[in-house]
Structure formats: C-alpha cells, structure tokens
N, C-alpha and C. Protein backbone atom coordinates (compact mmCIF):
# COMPACT_ATOMS: atom_id res chain seq x y z
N UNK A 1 -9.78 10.04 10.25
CA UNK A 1 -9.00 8.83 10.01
C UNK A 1 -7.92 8.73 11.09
N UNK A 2 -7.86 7.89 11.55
CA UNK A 2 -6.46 7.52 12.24
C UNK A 2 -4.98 7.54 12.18
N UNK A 3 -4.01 7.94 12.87
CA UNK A 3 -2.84 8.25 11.98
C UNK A 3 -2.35 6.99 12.18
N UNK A 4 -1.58 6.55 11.53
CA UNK A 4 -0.14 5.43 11.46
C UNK A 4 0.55 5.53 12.60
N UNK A 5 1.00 7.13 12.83
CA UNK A 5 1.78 6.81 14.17
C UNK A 5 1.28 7.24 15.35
N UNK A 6 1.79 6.65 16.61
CA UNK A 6 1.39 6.97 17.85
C UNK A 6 1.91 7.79 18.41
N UNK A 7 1.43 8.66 19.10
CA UNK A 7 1.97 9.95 19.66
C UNK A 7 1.70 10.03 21.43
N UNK A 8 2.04 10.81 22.21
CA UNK A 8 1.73 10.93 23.68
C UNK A 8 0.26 11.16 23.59
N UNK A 9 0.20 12.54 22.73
CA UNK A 9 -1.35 12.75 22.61
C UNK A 9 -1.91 11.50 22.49
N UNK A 10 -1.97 10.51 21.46
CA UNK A 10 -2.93 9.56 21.49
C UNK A 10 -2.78 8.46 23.12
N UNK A 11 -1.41 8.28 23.36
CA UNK A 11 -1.91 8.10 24.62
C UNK A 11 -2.64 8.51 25.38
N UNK A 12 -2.50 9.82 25.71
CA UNK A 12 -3.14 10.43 26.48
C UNK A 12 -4.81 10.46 26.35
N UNK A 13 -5.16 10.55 24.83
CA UNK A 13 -6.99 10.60 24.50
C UNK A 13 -7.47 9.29 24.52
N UNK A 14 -6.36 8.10 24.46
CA UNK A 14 -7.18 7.12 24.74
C UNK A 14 -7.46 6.73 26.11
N UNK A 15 -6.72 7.37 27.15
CA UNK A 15 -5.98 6.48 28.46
C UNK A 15 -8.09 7.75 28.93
N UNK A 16 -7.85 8.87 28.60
CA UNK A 16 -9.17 9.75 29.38
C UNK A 16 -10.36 9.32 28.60
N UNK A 17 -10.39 8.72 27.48
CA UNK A 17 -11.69 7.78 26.41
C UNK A 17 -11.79 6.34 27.56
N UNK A 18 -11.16 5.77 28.04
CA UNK A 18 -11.47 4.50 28.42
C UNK A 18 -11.66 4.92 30.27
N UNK A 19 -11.20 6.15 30.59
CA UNK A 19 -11.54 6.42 31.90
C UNK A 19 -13.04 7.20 32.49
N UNK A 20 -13.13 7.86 31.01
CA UNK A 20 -14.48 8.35 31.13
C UNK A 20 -15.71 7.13 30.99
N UNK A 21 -15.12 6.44 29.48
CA UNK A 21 -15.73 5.05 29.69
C UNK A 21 -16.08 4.46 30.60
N UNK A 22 -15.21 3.60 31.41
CA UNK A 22 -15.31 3.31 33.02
C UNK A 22 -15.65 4.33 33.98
N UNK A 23 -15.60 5.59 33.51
CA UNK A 23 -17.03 6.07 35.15
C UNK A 23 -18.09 5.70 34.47
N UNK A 24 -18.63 5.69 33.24
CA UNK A 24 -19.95 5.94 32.97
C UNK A 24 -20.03 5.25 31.65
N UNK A 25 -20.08 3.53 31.79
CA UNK A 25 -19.99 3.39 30.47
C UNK A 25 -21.47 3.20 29.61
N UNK A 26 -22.63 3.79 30.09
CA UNK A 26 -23.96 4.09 29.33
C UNK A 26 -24.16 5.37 28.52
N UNK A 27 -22.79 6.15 28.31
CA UNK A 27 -22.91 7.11 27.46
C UNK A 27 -22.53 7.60 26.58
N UNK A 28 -22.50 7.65 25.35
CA UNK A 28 -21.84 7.21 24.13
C UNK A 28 -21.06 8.32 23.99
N UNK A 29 -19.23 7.29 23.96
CA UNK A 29 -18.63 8.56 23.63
C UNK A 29 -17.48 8.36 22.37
N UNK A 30 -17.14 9.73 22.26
CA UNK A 30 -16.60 10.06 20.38
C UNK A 30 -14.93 10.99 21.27
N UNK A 31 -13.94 10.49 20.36
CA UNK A 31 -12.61 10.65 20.75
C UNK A 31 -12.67 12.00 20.65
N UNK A 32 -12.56 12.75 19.76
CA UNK A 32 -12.59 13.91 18.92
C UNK A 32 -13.87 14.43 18.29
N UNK A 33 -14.06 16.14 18.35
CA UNK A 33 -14.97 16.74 17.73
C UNK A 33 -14.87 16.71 16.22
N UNK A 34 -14.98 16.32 14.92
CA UNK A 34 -14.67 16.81 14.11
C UNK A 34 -13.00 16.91 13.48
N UNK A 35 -11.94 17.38 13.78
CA UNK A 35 -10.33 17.21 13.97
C UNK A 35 -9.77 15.94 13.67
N UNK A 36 -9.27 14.96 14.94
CA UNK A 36 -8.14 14.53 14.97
C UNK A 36 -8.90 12.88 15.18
N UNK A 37 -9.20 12.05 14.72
CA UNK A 37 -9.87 10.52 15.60
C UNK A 37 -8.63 9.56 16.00
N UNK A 38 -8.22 9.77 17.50
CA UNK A 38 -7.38 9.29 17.83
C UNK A 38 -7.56 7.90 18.39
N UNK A 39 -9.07 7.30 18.83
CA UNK A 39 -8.87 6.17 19.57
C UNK A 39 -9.90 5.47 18.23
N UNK A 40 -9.67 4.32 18.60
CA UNK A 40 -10.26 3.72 17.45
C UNK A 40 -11.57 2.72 18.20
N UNK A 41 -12.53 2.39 17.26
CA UNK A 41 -13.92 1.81 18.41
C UNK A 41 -14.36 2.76 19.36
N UNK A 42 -14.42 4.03 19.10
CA UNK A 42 -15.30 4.53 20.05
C UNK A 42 -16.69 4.65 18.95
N UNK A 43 -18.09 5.02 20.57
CA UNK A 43 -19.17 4.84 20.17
C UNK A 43 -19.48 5.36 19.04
N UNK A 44 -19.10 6.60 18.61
CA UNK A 44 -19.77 7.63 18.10
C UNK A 44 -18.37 8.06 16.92
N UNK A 45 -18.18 7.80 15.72
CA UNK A 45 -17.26 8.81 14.80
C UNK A 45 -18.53 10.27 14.52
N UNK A 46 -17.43 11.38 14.00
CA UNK A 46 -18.01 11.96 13.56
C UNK A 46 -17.16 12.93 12.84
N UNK A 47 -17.77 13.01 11.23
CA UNK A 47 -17.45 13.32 10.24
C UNK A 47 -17.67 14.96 9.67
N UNK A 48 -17.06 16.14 9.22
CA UNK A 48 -17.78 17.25 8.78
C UNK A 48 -17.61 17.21 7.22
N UNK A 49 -18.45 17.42 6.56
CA UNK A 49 -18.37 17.95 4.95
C UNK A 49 -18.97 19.58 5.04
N UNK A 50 -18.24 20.78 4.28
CA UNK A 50 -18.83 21.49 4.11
C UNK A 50 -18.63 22.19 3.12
N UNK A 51 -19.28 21.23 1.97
CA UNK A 51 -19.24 21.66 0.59
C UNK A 51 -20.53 22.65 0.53
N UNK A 52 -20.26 23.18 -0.14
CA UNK A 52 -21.41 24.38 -0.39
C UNK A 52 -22.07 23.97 -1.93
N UNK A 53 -21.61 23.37 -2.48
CA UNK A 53 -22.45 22.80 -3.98
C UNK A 53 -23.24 21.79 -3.52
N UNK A 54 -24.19 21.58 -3.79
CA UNK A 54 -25.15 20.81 -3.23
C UNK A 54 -25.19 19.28 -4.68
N UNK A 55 -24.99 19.23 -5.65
CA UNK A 55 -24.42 18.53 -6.89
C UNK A 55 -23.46 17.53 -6.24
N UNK A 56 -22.29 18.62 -5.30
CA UNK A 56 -20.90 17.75 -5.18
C UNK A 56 -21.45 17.14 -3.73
N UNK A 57 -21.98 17.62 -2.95
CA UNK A 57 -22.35 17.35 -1.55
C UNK A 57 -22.86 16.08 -2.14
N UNK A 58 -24.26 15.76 -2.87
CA UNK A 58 -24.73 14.53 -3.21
C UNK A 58 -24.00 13.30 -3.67
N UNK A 59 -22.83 13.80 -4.36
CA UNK A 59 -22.01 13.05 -5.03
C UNK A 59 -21.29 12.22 -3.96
C-alpha cells in the first residue's frame, strides 16, 4: 500500500522507476520487491501472503 506521506526515499524510487522507464520502456517494471510500494502505476504490484493454513489462505 502506499503511504500518505512523502519521503526523500519516495522521491528518490520514483525519480530511478521513471528513469529506468525511459531507458527501456518495454519492460515491465514493479517499485518494490514485496516491502515498501512507493510509486504508484507501476507495471507490475506485487503482493506476499504467507499463511501456512491453507482454510485461511483460501479465505
């Protein structure tokens, strides 16, 4: 999720998200591994669950 507030960091991951973008924008890219989603509209989110109940996982 995105935070409310803006930080240098998020400057900073968006300013190298839109520069990597512009060298190469045919390759889909995701702000953050898993952690922190700092830019918002990038190609790719990505989410971890690691519930071990397979009941609650479905749920």
């Amino acid at each position: 999720m995105l935070h409310d507030r803006i930080t240098v960091l998020d400057d900073v991951t968006q300013a190298m998200f839109w520069a990597t973008k512009r060298a190469d924008p045919t390759r889909p890219m995701v702000d953050a591994f898993e952690y922190s989603h700092r830019v918002r509209n990038t190609d790719v989110y990505d989410s971890h669950a690691y519930e071990q109940d397979p009941e609650a996982f479905r749920a």
